[in-house]
C-alpha atoms as a PDB file:
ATOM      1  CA  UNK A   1       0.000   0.000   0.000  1.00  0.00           C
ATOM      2  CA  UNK A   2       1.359   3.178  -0.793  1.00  0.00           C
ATOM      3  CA  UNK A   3       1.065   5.882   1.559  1.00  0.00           C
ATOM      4  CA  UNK A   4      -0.313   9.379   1.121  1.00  0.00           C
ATOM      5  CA  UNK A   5       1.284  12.534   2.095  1.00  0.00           C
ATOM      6  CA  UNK A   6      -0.661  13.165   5.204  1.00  0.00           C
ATOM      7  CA  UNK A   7       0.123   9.407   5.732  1.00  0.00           C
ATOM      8  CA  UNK A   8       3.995   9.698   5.310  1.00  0.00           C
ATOM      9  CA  UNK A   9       4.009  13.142   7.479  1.00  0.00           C
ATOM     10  CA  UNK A  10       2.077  11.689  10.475  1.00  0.00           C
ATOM     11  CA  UNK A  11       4.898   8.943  10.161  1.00  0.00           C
ATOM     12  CA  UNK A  12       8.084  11.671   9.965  1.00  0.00           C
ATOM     13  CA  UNK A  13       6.425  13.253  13.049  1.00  0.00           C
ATOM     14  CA  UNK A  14       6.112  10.513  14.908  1.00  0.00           C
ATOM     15  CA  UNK A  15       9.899   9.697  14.373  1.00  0.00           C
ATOM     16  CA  UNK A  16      10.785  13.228  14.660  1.00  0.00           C
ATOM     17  CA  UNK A  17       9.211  13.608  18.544  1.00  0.00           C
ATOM     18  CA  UNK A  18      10.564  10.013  19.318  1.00  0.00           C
ATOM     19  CA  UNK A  19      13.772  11.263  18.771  1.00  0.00           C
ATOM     20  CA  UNK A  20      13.419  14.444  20.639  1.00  0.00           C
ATOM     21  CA  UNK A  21      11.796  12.539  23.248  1.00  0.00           C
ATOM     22  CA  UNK A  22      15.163  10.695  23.692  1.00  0.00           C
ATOM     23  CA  UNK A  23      17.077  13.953  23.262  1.00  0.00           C
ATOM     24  CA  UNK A  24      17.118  15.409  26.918  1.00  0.00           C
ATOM     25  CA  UNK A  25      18.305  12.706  29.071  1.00  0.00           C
ATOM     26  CA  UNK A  26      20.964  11.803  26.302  1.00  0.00           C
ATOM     27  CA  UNK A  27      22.358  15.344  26.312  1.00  0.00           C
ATOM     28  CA  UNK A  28      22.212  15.820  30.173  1.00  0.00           C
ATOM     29  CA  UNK A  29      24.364  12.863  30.313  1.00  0.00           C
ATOM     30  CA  UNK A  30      26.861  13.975  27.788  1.00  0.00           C
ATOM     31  CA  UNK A  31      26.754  17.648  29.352  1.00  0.00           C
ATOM     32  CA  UNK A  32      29.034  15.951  32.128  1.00  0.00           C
ATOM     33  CA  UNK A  33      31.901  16.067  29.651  1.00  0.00           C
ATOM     34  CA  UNK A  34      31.231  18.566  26.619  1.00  0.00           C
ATOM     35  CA  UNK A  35      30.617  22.301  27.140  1.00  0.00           C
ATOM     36  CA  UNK A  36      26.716  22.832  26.044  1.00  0.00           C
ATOM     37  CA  UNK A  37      27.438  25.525  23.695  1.00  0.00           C
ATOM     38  CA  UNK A  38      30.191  23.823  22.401  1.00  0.00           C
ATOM     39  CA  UNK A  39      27.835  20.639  21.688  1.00  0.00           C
ATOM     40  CA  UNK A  40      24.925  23.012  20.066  1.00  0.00           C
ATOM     41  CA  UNK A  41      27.491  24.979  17.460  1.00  0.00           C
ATOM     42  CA  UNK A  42      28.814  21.200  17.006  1.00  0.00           C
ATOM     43  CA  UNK A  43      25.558  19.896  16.300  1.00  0.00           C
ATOM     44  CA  UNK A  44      23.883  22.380  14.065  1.00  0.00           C
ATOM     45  CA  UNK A  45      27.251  23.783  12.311  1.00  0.00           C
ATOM     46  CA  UNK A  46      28.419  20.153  11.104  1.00  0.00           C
ATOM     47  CA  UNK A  47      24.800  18.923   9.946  1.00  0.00           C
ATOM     48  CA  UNK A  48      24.608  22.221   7.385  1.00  0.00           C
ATOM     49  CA  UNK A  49      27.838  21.131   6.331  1.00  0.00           C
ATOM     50  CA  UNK A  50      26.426  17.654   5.563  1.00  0.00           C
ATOM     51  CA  UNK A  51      23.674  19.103   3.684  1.00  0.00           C
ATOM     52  CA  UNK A  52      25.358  22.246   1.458  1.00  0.00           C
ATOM     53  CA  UNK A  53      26.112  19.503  -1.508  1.00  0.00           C
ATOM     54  CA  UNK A  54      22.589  18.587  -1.281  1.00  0.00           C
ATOM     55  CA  UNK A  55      21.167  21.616  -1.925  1.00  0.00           C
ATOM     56  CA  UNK A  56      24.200  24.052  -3.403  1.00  0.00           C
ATOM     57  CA  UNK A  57      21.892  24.880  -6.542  1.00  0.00           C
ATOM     58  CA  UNK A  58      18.959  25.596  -4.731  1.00  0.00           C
ATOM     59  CA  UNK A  59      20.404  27.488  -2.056  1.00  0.00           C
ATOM     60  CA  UNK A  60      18.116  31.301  -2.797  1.00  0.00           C
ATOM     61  CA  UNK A  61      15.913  32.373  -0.892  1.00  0.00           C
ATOM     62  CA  UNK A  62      13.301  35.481  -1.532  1.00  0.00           C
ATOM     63  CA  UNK A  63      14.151  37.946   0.593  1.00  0.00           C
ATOM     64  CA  UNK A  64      10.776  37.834   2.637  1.00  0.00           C
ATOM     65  CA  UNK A  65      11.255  34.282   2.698  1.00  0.00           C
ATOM     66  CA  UNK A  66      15.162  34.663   4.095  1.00  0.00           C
ATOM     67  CA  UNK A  67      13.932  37.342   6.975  1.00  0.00           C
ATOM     68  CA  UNK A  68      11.346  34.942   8.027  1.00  0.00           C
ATOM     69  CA  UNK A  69      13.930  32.283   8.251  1.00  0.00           C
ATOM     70  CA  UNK A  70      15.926  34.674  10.358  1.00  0.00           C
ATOM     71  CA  UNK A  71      13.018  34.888  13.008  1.00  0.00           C
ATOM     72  CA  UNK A  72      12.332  30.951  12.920  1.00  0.00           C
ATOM     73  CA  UNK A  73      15.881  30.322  14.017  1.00  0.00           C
ATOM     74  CA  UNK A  74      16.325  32.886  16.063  1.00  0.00           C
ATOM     75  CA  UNK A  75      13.490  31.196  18.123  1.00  0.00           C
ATOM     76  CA  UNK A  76      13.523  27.887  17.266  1.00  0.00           C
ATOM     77  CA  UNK A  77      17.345  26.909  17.240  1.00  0.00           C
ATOM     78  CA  UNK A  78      19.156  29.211  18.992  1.00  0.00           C
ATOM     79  CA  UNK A  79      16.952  30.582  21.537  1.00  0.00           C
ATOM     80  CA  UNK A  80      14.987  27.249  22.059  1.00  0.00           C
ATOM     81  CA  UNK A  81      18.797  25.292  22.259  1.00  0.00           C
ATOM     82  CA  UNK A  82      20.171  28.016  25.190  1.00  0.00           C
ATOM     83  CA  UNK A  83      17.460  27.952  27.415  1.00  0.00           C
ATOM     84  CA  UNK A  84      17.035  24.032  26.501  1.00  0.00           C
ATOM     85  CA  UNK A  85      20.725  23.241  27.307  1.00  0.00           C
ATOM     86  CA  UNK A  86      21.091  25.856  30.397  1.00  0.00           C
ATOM     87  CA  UNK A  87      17.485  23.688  31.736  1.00  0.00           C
ATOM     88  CA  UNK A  88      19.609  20.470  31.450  1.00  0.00           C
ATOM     89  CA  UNK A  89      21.897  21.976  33.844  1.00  0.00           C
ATOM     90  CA  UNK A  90      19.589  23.002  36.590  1.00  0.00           C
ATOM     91  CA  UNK A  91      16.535  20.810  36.295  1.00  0.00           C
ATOM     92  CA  UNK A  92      15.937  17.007  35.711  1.00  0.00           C
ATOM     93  CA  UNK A  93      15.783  16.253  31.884  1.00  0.00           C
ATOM     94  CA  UNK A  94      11.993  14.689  32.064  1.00  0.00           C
ATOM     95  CA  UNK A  95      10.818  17.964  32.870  1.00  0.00           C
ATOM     96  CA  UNK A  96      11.975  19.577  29.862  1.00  0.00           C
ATOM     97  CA  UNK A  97       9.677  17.009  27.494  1.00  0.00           C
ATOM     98  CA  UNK A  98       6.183  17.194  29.830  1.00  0.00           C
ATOM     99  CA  UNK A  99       6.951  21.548  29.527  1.00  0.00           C
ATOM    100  CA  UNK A 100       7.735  21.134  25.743  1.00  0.00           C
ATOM    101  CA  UNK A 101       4.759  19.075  25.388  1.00  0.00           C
ATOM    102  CA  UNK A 102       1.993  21.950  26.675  1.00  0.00           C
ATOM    103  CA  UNK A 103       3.156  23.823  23.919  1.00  0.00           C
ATOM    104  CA  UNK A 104      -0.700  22.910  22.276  1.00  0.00           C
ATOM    105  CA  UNK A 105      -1.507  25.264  25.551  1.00  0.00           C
ATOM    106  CA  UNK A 106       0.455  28.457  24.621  1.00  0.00           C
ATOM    107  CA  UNK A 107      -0.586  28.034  20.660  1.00  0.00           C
ATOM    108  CA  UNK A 108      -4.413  27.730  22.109  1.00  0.00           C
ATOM    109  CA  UNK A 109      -3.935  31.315  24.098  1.00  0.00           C
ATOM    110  CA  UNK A 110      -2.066  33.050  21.546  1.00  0.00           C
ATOM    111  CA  UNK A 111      -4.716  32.252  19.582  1.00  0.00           C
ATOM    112  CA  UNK A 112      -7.683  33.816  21.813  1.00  0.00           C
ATOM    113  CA  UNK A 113      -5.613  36.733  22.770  1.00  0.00           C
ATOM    114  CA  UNK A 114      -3.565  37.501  19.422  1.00  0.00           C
ATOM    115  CA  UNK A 115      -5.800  36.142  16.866  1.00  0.00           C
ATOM    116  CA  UNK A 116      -8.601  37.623  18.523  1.00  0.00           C
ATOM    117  CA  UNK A 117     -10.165  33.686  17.772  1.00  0.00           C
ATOM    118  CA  UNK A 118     -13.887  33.199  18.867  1.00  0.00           C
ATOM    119  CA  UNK A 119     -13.546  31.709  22.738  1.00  0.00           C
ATOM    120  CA  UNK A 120     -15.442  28.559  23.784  1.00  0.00           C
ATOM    121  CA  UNK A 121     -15.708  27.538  27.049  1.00  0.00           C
ATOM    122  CA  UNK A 122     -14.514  24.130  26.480  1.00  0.00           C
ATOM    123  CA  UNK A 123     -11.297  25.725  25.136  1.00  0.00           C
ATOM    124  CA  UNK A 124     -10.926  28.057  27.832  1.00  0.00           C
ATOM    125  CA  UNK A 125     -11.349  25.525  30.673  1.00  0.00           C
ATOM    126  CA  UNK A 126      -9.373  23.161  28.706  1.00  0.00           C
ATOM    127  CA  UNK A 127      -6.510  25.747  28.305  1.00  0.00           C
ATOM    128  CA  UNK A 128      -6.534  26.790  31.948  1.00  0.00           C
ATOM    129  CA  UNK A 129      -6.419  23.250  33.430  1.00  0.00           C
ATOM    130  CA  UNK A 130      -3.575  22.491  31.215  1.00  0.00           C
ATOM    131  CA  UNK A 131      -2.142  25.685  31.961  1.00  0.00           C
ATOM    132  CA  UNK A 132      -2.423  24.822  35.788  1.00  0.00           C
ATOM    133  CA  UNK A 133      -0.725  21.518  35.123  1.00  0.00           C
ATOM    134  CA  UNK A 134       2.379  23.284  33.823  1.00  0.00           C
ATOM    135  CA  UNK A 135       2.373  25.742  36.591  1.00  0.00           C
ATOM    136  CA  UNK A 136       2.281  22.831  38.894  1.00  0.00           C
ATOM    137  CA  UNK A 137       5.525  21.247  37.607  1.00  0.00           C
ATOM    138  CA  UNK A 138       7.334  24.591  37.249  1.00  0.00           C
ATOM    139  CA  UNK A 139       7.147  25.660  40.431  1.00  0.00           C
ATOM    140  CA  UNK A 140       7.328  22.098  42.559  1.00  0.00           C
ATOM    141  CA  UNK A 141      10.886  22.643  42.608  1.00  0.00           C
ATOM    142  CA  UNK A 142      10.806  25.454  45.259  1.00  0.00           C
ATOM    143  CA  UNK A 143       9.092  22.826  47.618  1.00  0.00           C
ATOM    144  CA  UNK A 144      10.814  20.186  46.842  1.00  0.00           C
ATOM    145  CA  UNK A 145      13.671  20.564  45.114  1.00  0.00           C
ATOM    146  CA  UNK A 146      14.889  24.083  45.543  1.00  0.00           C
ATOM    147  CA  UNK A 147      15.250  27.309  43.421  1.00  0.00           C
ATOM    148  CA  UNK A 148      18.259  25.735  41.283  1.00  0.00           C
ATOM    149  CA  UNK A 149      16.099  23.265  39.899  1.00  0.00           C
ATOM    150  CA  UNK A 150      13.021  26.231  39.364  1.00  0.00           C
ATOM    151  CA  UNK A 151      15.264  28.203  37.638  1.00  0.00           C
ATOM    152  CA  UNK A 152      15.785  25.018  35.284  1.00  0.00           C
ATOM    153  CA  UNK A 153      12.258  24.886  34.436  1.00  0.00           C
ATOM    154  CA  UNK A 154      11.856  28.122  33.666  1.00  0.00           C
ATOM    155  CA  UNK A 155      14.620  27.854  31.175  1.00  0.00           C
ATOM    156  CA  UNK A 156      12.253  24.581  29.834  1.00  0.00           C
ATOM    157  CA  UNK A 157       9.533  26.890  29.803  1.00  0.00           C
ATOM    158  CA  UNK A 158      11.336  29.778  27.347  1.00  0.00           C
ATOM    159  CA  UNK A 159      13.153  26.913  25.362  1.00  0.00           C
ATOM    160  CA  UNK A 160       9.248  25.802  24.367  1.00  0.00           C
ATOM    161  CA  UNK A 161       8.247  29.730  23.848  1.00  0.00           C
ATOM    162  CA  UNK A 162      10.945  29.942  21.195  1.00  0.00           C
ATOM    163  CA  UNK A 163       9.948  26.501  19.598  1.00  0.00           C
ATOM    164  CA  UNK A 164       5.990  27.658  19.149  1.00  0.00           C
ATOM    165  CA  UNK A 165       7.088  30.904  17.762  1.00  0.00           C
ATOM    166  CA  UNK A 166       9.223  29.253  15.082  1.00  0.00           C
ATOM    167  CA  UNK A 167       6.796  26.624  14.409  1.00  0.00           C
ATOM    168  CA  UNK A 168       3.528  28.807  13.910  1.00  0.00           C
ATOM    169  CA  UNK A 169       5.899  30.874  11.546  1.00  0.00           C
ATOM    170  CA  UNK A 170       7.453  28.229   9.623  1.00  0.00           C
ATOM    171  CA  UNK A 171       4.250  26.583   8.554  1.00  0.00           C
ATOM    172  CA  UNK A 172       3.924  29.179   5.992  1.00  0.00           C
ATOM    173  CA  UNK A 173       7.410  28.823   4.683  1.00  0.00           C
ATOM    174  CA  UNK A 174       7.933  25.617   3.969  1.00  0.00           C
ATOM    175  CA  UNK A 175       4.952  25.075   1.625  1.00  0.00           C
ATOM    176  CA  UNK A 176       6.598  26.859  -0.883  1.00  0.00           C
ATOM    177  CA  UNK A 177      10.498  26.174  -0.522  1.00  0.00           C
ATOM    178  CA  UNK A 178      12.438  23.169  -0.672  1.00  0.00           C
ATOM    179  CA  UNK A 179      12.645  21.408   2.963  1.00  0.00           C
ATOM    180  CA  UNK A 180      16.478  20.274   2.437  1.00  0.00           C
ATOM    181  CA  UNK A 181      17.450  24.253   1.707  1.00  0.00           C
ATOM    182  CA  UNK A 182      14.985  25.241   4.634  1.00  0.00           C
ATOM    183  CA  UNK A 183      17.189  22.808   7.136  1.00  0.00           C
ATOM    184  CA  UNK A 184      20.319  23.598   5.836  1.00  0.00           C
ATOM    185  CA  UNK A 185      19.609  27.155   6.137  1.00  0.00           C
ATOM    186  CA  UNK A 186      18.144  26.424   9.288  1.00  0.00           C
ATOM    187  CA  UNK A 187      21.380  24.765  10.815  1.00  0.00           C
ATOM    188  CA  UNK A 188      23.528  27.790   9.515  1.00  0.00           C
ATOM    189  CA  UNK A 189      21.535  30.337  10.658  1.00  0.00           C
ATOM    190  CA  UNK A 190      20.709  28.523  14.288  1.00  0.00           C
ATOM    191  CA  UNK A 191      24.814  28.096  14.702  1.00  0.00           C
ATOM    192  CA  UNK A 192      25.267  31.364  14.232  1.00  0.00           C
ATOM    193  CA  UNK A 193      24.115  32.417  16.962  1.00  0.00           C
ATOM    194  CA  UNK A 194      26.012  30.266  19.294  1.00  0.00           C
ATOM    195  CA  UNK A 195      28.816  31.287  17.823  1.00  0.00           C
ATOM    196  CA  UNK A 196      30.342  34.210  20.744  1.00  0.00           C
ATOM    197  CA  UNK A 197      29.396  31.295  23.359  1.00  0.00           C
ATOM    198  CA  UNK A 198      31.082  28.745  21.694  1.00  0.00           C
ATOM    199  CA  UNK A 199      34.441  31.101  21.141  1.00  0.00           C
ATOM    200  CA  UNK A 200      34.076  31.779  24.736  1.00  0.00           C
ATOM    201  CA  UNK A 201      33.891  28.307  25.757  1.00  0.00           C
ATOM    202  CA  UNK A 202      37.111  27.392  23.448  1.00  0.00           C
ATOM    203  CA  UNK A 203      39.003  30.586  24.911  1.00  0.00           C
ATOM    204  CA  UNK A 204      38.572  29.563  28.616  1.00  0.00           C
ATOM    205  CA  UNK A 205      38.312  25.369  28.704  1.00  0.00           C
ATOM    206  CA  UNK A 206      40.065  24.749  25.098  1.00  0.00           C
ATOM    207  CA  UNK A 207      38.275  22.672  22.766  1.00  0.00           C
ATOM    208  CA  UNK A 208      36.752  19.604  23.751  1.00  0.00           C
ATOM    209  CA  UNK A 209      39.622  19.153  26.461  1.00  0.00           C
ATOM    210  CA  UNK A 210      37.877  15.870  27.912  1.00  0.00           C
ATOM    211  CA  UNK A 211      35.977  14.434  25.780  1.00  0.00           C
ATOM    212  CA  UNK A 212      34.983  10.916  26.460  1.00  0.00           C
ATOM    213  CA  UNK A 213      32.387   8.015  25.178  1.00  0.00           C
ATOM    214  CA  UNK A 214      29.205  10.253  26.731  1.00  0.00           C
ATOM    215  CA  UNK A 215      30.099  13.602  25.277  1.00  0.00           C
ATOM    216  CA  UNK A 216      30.810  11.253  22.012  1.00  0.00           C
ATOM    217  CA  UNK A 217      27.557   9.904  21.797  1.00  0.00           C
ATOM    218  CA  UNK A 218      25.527  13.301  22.650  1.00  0.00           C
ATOM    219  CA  UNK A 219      27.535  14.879  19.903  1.00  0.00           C
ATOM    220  CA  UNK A 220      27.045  12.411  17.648  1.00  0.00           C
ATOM    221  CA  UNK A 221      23.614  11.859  18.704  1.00  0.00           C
ATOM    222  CA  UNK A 222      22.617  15.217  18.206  1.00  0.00           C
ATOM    223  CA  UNK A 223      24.095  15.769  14.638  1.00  0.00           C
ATOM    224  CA  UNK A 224      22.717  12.781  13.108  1.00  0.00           C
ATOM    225  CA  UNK A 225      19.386  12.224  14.901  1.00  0.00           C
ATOM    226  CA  UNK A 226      18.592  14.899  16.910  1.00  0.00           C
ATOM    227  CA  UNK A 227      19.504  17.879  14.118  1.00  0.00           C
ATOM    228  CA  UNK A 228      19.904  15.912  10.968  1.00  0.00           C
ATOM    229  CA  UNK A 229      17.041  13.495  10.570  1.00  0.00           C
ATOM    230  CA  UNK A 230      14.532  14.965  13.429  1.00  0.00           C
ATOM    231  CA  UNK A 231      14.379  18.466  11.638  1.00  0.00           C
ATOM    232  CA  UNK A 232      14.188  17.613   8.409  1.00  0.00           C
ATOM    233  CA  UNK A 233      11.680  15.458   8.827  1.00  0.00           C
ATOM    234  CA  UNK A 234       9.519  18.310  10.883  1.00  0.00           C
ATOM    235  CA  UNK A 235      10.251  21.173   8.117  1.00  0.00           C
ATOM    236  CA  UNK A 236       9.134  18.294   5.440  1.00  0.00           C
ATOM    237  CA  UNK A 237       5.968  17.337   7.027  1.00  0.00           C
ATOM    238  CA  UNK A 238       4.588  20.585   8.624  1.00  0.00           C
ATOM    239  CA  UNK A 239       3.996  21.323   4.976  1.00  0.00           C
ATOM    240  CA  UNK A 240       1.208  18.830   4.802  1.00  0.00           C
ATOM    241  CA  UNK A 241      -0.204  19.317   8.670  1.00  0.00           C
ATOM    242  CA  UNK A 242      -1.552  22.273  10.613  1.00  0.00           C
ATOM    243  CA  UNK A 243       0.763  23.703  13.221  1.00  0.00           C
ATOM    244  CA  UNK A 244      -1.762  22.574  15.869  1.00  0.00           C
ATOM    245  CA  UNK A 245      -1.556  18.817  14.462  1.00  0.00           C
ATOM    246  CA  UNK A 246       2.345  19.202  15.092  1.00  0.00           C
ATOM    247  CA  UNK A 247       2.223  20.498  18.403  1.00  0.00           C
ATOM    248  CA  UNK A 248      -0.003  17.529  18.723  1.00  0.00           C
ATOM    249  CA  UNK A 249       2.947  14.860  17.907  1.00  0.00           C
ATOM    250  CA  UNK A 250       4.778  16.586  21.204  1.00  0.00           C
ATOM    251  CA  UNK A 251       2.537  13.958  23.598  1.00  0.00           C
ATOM    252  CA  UNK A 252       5.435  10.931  22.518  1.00  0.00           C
ATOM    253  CA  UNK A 253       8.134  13.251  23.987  1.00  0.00           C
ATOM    254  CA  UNK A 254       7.825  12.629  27.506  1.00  0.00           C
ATOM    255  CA  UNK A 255       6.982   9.097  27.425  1.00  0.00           C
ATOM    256  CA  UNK A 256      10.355   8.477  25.323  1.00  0.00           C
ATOM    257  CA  UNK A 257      12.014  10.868  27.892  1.00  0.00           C
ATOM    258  CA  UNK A 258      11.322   8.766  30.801  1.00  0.00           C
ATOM    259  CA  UNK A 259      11.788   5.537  29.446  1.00  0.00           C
ATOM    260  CA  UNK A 260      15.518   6.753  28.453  1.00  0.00           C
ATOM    261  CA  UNK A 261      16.306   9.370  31.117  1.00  0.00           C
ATOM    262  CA  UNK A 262      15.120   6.119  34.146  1.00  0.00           C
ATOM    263  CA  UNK A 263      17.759   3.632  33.212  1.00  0.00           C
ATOM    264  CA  UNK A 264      20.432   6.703  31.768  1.00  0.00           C
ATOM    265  CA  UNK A 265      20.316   9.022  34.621  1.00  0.00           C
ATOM    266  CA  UNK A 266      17.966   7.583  37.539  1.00  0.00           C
ATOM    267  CA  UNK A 267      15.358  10.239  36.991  1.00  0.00           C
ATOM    268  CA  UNK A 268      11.696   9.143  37.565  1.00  0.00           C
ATOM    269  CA  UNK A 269       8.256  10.899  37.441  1.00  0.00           C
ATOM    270  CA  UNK A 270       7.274  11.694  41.419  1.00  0.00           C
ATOM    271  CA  UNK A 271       3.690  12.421  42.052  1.00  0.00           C
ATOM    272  CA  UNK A 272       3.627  15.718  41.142  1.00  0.00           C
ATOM    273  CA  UNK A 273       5.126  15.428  37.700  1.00  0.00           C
ATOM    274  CA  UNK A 274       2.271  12.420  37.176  1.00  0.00           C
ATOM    275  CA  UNK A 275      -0.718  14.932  38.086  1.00  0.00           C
ATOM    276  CA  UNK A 276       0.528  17.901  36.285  1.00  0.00           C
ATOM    277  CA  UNK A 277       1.555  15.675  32.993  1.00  0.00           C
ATOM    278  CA  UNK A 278      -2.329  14.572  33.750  1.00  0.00           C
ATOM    279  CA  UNK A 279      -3.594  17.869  33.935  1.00  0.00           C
ATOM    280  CA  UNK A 280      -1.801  19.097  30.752  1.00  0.00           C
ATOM    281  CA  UNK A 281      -2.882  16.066  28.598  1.00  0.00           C
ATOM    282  CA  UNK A 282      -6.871  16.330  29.822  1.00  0.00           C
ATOM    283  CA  UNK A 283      -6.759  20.047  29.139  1.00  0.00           C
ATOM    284  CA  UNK A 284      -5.755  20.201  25.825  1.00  0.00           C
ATOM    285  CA  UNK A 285      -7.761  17.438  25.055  1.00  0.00           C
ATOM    286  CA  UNK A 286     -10.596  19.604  26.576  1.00  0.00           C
ATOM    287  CA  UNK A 287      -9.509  22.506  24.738  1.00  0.00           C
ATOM    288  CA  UNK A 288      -9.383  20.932  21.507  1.00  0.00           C
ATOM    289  CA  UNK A 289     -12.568  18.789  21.537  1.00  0.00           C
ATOM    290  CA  UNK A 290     -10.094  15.515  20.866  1.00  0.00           C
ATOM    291  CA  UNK A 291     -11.328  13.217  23.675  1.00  0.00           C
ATOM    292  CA  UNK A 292     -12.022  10.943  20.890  1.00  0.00           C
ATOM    293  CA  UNK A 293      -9.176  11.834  18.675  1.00  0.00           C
ATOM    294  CA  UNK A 294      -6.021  11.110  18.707  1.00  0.00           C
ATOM    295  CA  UNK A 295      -2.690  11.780  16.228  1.00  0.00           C
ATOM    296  CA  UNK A 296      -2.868   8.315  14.650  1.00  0.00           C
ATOM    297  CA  UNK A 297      -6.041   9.354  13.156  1.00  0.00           C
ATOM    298  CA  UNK A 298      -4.388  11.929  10.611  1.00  0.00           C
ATOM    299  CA  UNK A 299      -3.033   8.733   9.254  1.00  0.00           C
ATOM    300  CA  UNK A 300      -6.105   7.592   8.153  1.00  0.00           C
ATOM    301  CA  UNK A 301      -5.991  10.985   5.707  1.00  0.00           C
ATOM    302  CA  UNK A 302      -5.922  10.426   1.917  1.00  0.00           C
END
């Protein structure tokens, strides 16, 4: 049976959030030997290097096209990767997928208060329930865990601010331009900015001065997988799925998370985490009228 767009997008999603899902615990444990802006010019810088033969003749951009690719990477690579990697550093790594995932919670109120959209008052309570789910898990840590570990989530909280932005923005772009020339841009443009952080990192520790088997495997983890395959396969299917339908594909990330970050790092869901990952699921469910819907669905689309 061949499979239809729709069909072959839901499928790139799914892979794409599995991977991501693995991505925190694997680059907490190779933080304890590679610098993190070190590993995020690394793992964007190299990947566009992978791709420039692929797309050398197809490499222009309209202008409008090239200053909207400017604000998508600004947010969604190197904004999203600072606040992601300076989270890993402060908070445990499951966090950072359950506070990614209520991203379907900020698109739903930027879209009553910027979009002006007509509220219902399923959406509302859904969005507020969820909302109280995330609030729950940010702000545990000054009970239990102490501010350090606050602070982290906070950072999770900006890192998934910067991701929404870029992905309610890049819907538009990528149905018109090529998705390899989108990512490769993407990964040059993202590096950039980590550029000063990474020369400062070199100046002071020297470059990769201990590198060992861990910071190996995040590095190579996160330029193949985590860069390579899991955003081109996002920029190719978000041309054939709503924004909202991708956010959607975020509900695999923490469930990957903890079944990698238990055995990799001894991190496991306490009670709170379980209530306010229940909260956030139920809410946007709520919000979004999909109590009998779930992503699998959009592969039964022709």
């Amino acid at each position: 049976m061949r499979l239809s767009k729709n069909q072959l997008a839901v499928v790139a999603l799914i892979t794409a959030n599995m991977i991501w899902g693995a991505a925190p615990p694997i680059f907490k444990w190779a933080l304890h030997d590679i610098h993190p802006f070190t590993l995020a010019f690394l793992r964007f810088f190299i990947p566009a290097l992978i791709l420039l033969p692929f797309c050398w003749k197809k490499l222009h951009l309209k202008p409008n096209v090239f200053f909207k690719m400017i604000i998508i990477n600004l947010f969604g690579i190197t904004i999203n990767i600072i606040f992601f990697f300076q989270g890993l550093l402060r908070a445990p790594s499951i966090n950072a997928a359950l506070i990614g995932s209520s991203a379907p919670v900020f698109i739903i109120l930027f879209s009553l208060f910027f979009l002006k959209e007509k509220p219902r008052k399923k959406l509302i309570t859904g969005s507020l329930i969820g909302l109280l789910g995330v609030m729950l898990v940010l702000g545990a840590p000054l009970i239990l865990d102490g501010k350090l570990a606050a602070v982290g989530n906070l950072f999770y909280l900006f890192a998934m601010f910067g991701s929404v932005i870029a992905i309610l923005i890049l819907r538009g772009v990528a149905k018109k331009n090529d998705p390899v020339t989108l990512t490769f841009w993407s990964f040059l443009m993202g590096s950039t900015g980590f550029i000063p952080f990474f020369v400062n990192e070199v100046h002071h520790y020297g470059f990769l001065p201990h590198l060992t088997y861990q910071g190996l495997t995040g590095l190579l983890f996160g330029i193949f997988f985590s860069s390579l395959t899991a955003y081109f396969l996002q920029t190719w299917a978000i041309k054939y799925l709503t924004a909202a339908d991708v956010s959607v594909f975020t509900y695999i990330d923490p469930v990957v998370t903890i079944l990698i970050a238990a055995p990799l790092l001894g991190e496991f869901p306490d009670f709170i985490f379980v209530v306010g990952s229940v909260m956030v699921v139920l809410g946007i469910l709520m919000a979004e009228g999909r109590f009998h819907w779930h992503p699998l669905h959009l592969f039964l689309k022709k």
